[in-house]
Protein backbone atom coordinates (compact mmCIF):
# COMPACT_ATOMS: atom_id res chain seq x y z
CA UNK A 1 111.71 129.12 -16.54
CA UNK A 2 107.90 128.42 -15.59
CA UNK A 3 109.94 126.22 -12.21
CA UNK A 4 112.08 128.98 -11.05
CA UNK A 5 109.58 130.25 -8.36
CA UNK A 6 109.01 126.56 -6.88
CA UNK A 7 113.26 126.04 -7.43
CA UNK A 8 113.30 129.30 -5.68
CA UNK A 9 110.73 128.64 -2.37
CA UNK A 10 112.71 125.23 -1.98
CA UNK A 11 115.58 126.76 -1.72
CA UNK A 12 114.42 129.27 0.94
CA UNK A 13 113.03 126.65 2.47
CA UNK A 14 116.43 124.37 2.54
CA UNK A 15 117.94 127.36 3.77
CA UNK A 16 115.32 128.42 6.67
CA UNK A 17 115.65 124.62 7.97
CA UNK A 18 119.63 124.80 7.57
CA UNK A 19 119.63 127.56 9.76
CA UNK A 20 117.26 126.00 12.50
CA UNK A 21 119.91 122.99 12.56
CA UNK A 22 122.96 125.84 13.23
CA UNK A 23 120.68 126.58 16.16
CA UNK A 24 120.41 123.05 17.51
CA UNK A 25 123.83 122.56 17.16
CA UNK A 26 125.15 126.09 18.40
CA UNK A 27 122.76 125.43 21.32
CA UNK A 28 124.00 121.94 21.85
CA UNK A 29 127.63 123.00 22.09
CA UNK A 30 126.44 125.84 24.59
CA UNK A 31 124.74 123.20 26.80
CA UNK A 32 128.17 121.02 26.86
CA UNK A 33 129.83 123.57 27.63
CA UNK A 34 128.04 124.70 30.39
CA UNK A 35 127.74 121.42 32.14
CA UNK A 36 124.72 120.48 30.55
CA UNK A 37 122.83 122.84 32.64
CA UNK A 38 119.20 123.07 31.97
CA UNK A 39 119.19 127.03 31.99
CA UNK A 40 120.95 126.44 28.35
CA UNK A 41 118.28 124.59 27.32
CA UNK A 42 116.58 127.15 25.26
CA UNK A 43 114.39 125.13 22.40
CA UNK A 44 111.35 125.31 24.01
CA UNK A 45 107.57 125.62 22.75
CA UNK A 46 107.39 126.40 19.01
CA UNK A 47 111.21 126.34 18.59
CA UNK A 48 111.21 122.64 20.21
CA UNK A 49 108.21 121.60 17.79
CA UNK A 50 110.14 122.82 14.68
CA UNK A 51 113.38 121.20 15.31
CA UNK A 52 111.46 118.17 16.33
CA UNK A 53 109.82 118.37 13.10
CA UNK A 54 113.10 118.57 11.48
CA UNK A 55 114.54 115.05 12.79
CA UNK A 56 111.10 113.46 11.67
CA UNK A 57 110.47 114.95 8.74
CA UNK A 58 114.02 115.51 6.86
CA UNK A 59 116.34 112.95 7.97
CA UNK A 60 118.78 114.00 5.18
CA UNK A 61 119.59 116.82 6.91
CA UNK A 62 118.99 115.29 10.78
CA UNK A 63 122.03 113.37 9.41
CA UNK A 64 123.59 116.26 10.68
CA UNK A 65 122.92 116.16 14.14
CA UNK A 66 125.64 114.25 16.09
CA UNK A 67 124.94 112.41 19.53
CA UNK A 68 125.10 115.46 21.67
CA UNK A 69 123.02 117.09 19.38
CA UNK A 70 120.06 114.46 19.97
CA UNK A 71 120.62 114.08 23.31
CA UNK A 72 120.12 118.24 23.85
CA UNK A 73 116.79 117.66 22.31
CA UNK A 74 115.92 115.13 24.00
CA UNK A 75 116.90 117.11 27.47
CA UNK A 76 114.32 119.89 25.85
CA UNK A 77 111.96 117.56 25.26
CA UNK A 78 112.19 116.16 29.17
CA UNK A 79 112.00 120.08 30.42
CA UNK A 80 108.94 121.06 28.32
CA UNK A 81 107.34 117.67 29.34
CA UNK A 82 107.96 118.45 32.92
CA UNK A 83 107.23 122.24 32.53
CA UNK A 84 103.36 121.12 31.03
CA UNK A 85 102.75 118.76 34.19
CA UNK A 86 103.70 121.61 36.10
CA UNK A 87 101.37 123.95 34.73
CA UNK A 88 98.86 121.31 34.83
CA UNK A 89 99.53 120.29 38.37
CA UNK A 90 99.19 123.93 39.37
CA UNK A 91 95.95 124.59 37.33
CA UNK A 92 94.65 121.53 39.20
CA UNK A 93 95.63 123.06 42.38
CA UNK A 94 94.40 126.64 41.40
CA UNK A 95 91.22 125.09 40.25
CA UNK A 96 90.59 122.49 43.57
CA UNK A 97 91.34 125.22 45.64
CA UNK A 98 88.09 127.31 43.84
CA UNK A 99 86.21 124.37 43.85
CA UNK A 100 86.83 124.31 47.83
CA UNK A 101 86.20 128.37 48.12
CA UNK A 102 82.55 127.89 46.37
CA UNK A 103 82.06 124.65 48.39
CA UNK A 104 82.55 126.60 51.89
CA UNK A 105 81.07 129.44 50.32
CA UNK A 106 77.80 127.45 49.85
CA UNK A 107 77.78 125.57 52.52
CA UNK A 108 77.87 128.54 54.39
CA UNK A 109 74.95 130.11 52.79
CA UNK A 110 72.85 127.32 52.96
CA UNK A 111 74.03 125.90 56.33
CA UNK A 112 70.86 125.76 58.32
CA UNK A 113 69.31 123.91 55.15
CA UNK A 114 72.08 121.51 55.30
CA UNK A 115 71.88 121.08 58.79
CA UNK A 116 68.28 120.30 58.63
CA UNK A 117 68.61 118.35 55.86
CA UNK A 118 71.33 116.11 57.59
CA UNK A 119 68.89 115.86 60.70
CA UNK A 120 65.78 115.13 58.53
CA UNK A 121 68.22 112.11 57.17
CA UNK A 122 69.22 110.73 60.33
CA UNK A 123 66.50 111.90 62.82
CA UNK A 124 63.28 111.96 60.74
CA UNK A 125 63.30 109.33 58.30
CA UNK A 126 61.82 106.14 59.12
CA UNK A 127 59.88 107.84 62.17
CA UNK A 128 56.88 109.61 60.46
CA UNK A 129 53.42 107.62 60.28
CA UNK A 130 52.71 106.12 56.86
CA UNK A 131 49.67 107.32 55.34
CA UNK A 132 48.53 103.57 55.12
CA UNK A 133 48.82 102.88 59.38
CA UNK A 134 47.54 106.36 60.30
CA UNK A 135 43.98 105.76 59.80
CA UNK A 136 44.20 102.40 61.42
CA UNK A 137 45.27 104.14 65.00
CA UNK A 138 43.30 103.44 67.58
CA UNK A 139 42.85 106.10 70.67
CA UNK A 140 45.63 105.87 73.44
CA UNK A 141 48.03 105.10 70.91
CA UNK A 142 51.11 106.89 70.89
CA UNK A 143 53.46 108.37 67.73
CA UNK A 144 56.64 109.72 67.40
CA UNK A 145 57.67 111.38 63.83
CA UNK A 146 61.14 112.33 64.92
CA UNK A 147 63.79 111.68 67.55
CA UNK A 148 62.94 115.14 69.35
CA UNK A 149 59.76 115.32 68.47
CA UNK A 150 56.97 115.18 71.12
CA UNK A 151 55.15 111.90 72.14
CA UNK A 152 51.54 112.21 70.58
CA UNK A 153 48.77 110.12 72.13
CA UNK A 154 45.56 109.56 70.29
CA UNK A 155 42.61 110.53 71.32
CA UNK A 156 39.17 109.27 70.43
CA UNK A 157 35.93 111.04 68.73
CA UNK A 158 33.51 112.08 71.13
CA UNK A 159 32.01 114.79 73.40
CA UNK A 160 32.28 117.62 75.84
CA UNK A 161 30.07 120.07 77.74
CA UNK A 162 32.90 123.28 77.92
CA UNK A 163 32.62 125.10 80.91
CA UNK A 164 31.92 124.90 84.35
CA UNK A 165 28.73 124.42 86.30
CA UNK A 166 27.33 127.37 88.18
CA UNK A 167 27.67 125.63 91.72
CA UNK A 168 31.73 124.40 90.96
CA UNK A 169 33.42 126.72 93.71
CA UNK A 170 35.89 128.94 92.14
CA UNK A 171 34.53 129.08 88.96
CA UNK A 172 34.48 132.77 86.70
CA UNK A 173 31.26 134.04 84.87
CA UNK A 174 34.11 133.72 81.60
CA UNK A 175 33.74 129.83 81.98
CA UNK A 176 30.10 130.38 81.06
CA UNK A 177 27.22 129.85 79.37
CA UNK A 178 28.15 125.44 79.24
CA UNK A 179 27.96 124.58 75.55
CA UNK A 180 28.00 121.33 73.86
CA UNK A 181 30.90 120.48 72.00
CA UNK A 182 31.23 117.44 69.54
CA UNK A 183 34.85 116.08 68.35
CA UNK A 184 33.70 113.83 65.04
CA UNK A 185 37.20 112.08 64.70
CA UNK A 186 40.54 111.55 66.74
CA UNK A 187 43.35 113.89 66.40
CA UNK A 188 46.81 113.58 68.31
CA UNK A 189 47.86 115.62 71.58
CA UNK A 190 51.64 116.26 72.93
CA UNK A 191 51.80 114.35 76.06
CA UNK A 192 53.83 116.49 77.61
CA UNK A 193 54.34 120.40 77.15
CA UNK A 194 57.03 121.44 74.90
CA UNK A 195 60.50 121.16 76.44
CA UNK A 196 63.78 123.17 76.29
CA UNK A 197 65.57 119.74 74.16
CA UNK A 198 62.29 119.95 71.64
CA UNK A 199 62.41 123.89 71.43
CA UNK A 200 66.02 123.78 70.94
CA UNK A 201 66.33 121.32 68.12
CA UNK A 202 63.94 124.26 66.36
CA UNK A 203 65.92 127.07 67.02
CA UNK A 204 69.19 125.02 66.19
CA UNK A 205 67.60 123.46 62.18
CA UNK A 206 67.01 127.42 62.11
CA UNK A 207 63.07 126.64 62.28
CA UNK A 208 62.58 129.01 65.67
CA UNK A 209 64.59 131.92 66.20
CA UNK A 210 63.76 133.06 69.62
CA UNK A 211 66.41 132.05 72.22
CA UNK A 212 64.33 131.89 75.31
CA UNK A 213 65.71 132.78 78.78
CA UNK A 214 65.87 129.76 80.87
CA UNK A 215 66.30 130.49 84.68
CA UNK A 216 66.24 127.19 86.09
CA UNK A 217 68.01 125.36 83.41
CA UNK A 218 66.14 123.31 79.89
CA UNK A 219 66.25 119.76 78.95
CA UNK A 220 62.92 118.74 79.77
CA UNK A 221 61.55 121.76 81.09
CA UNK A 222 58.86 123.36 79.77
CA UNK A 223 60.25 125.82 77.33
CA UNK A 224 59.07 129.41 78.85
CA UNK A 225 59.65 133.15 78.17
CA UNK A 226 57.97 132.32 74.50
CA UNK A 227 55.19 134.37 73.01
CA UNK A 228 52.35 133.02 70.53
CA UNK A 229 53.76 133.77 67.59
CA UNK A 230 57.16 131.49 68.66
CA UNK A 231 54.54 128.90 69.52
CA UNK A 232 53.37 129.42 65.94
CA UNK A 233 57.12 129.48 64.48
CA UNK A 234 57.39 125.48 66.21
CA UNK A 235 54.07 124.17 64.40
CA UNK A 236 55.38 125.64 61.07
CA UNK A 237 58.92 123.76 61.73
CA UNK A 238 57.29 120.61 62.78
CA UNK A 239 54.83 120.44 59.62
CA UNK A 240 57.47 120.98 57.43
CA UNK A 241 59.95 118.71 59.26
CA UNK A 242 57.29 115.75 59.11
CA UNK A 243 55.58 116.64 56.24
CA UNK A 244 52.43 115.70 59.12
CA UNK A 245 49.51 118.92 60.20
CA UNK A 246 50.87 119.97 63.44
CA UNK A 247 49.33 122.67 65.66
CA UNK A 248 47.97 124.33 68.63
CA UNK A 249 44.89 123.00 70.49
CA UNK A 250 41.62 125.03 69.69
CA UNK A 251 40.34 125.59 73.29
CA UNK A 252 37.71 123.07 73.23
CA UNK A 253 40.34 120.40 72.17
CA UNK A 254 42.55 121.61 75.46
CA UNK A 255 39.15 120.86 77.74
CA UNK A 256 38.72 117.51 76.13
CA UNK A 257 42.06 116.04 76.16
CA UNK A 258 42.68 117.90 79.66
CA UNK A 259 39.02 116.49 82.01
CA UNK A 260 38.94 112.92 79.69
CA UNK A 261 35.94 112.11 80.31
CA UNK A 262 35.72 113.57 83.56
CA UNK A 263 33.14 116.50 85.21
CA UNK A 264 35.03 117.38 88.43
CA UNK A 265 36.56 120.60 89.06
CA UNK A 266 40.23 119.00 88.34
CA UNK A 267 40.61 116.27 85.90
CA UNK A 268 41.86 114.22 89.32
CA UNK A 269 39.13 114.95 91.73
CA UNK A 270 36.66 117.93 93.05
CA UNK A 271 39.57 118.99 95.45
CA UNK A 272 43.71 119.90 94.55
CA UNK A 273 44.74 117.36 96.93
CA UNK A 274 48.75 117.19 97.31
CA UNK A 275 51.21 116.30 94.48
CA UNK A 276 48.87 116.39 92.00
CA UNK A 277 50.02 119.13 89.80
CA UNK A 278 52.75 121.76 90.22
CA UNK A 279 51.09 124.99 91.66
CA UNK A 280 50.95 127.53 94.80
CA UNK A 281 49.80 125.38 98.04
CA UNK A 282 49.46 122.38 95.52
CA UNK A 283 52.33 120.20 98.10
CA UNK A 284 55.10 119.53 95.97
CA UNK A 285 58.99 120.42 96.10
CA UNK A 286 58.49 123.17 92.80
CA UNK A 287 55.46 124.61 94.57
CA UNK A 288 55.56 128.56 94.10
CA UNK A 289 59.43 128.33 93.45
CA UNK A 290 59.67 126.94 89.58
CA UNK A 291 58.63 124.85 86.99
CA UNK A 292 58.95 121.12 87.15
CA UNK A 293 60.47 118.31 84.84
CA UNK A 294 57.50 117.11 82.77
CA UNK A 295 55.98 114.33 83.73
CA UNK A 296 56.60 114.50 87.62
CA UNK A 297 52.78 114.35 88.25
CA UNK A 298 50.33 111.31 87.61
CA UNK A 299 48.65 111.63 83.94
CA UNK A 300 44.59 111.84 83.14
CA UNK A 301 42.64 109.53 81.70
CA UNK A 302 43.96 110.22 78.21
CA UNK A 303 47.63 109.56 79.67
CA UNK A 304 48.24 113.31 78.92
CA UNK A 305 50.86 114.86 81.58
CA UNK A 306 50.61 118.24 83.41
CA UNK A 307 47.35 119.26 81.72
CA UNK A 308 47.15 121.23 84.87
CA UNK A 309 49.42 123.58 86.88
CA UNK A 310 53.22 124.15 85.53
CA UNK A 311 52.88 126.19 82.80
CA UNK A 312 50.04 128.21 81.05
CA UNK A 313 49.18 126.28 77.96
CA UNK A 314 48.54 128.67 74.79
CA UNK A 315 46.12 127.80 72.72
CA UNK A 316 44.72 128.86 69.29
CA UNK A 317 41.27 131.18 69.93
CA UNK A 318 41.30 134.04 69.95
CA UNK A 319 40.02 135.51 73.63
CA UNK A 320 36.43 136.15 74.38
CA UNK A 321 34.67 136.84 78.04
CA UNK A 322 31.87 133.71 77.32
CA UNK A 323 31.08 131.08 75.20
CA UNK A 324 28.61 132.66 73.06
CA UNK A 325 30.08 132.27 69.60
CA UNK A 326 32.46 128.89 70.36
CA UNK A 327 32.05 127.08 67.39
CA UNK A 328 30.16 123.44 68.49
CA UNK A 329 32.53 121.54 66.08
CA UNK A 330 35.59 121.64 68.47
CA UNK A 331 37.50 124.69 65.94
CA UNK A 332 38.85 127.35 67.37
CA UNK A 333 37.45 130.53 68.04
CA UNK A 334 39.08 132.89 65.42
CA UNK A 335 36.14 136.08 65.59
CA UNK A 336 37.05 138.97 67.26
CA UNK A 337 40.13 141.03 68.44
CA UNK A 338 42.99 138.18 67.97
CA UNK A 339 45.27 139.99 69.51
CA UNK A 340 44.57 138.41 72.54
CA UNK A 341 44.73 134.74 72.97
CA UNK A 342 43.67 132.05 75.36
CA UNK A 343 45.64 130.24 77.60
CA UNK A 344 44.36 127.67 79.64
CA UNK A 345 45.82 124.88 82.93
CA UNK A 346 47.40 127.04 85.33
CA UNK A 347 50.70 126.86 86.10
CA UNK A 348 53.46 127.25 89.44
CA UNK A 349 52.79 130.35 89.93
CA UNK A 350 48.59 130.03 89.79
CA UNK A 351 45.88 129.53 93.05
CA UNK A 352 44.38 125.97 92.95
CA UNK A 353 41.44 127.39 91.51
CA UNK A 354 43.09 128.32 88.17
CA UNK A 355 44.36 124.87 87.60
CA UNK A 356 40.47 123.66 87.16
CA UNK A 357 39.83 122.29 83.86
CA UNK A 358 37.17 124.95 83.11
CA UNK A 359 39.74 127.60 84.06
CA UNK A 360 40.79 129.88 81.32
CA UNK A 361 42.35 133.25 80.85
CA UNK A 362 43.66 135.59 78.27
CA UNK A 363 47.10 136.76 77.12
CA UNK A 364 48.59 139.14 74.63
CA UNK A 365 50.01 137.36 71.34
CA UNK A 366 53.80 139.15 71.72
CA UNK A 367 53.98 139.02 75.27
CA UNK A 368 56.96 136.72 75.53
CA UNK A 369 58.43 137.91 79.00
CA UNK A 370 56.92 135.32 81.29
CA UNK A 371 58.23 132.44 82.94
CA UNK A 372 54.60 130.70 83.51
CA UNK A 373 53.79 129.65 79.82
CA UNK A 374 53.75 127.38 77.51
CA UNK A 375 52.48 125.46 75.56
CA UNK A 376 51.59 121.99 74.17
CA UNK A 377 50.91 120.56 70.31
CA UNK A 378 48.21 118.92 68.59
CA UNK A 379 48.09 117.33 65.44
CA UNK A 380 45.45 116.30 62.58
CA UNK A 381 44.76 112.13 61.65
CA UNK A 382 43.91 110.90 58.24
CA UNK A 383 40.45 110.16 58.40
């Protein structure tokens, strides 16, 4: 009596299992009969698993299941196989396909930085001065931290009386009182002013983002129709693209590197002469018409090109009508109403007299609409 409730769940059990091997063989016959067509294949998922677990688990009773039998199951067994590398093929595709969306979908976001990256990778690397050769330059040296970078030439420690003489003919009160001016180490000038190519690479690794009118064309023409806060925008870009302290010239800088060494009115001579810079009655082919290609004109003393005539250089100080507070230590001028900058060389449009190198002359910081400025870089040297 005390075994009639086991007696009694085997016997349920024996019958529930009997029952699933009608079904195989019901289903079996169904699948003959219909040309073994896999729409009759209907043991599938949990109903496959349990008549599989029949044949491995009872064989007394899988006794029962004749050839056609086994080979139904094994037709279900095929189709659910198949079926799962389906689903898994199509989850693979599903998720690939995601994987692709949030690719594109951050590399669109972060495009510029990719861009820039890529071009720091391929353009930068391997050009910037180590920290162990840069104090070792030596003046008239030149450097080069990236393929569009500018050409920087060295320049030595030394003096400069700023200003102009009170008998130099054409000179302006402005260029006045003469002060003495002492550069304590060498720092790095541009040789040329800014081109189109260099201002373009900025605006296209999303470091500028003023698209300057060009009327005559870019490549290497000085980039124009810029204000001084776009000049400001291209030091930024180059620091970080270098990892090097780029920057404008302070304007005592601009009057060193521009008379090297000289005291005539142009770094070339007391008169303009002919084809000696790029200005109104100066003789050349641009004269009064356009800016020039840089480097058309013979270079100072420094081997710095076009310090004169071309393009108005911008330069850091802020404007003032003398020399009265210009710091002695070459800085720039940063007192006052800053609104107004310096800019300093001439350019096509300009009278000889402008192009002198004590010439200066002021401009506002977001005036951007002229075609006669510029501007040129300096940068900082280990000591």
């Amino acid at each position: 009596m005390r075994q009639w409730v086991l007696l009694q769940d085997w016997l349920n059990e024996d019958a529930g299992l009997l029952g699933l091997l009608e079904g195989v063989k019901r289903a079996a016959r169904d699948w003959m009969a219909n040309g073994k067509n896999a729409a009759w294949l209907i043991h599938t998922g949990n109903r496959l698993y349990a008549a599989q677990r029949l044949v491995h688990e009872r064989p007394d009773l899988a006794a029962n299941l004749r050839g056609t039998d086994q080979e139904y199951l094994t037709a279900c067994h095929e189709l659910e196989k198949s079926s799962r590398g389906q689903i898994r093929r199509r989850r693979a595709l599903v998720g690939g396909l995601f994987l692709c969306l949030v690719t594109g979908l951050l590399g669109w976001w972060q495009q510029p930085r990719l861009i820039a990256l890529n071009y720091w990778f391929f353009n930068v690397r391997g050009y910037v001065t180590t920290a162990e050769a840069e104090p070792k330059l030596q003046p008239g040296q030149m450097l080069k931290e990236c393929k569009d970078c500018p050409d920087m030439i060295v320049l030595p420690a030394g003096h400069l009386k700023i200003g102009s003489a009170k008998d130099e003919v054409g000179r302006w009160e402005e260029e006045e009182p003469q002060r003495d001016v002492t550069f304590g180490h060498p720092f790095a000038v541009a040789k040329d002013d800014i081109t189109f190519d260099q201002w373009d690479t900025c605006v296209r690794l999303g470091g500028c983002t003023t698209n300057p009118a060009a009327p005559w064309g870019r490549g290497d023409l000085p980039v124009i129709n810029i204000d001084w806060e776009d000049a400001q925008q291209y030091v930024t870009w180059l620091t970080k693209l270098t990892g090097k302290p780029y920057r404008l010239l302070s304007e005592s800088e601009w009057e060193y590197a521009a008379r090297a060494g000289t005291t005539t009115a142009y770094y070339w001579g007391s008169e303009v002469g002919v084809m000696n810079a790029n200005c109104d009655h100066c003789g050349s082919r641009w004269e009064a018409k356009q800016t020039a290609p840089t480097g058309q004109f013979p270079a100072n003393a420094f081997g710095l090109r076009d310090m004169a005539g071309n393009v108005w250089q911008m330069v850091q100080d802020c404007y003032h009508p003398n020399y009265n507070t210009l710091p002695t230590d070459g800085s720039p001028n940063l007192e006052g109403d800053c609104s107004i900058r310096v800019v300093r060389g001439g350019a096509w449009t300009s009278d000889p007299p402008y192009l002198r190198s004590a010439s200066r002359y002021k401009n506002a910081i977001a005036d951007h609409g002229s075609s006669n400025r510029g501007f040129r870089v300096a940068r900082d040297l280990l000591k």
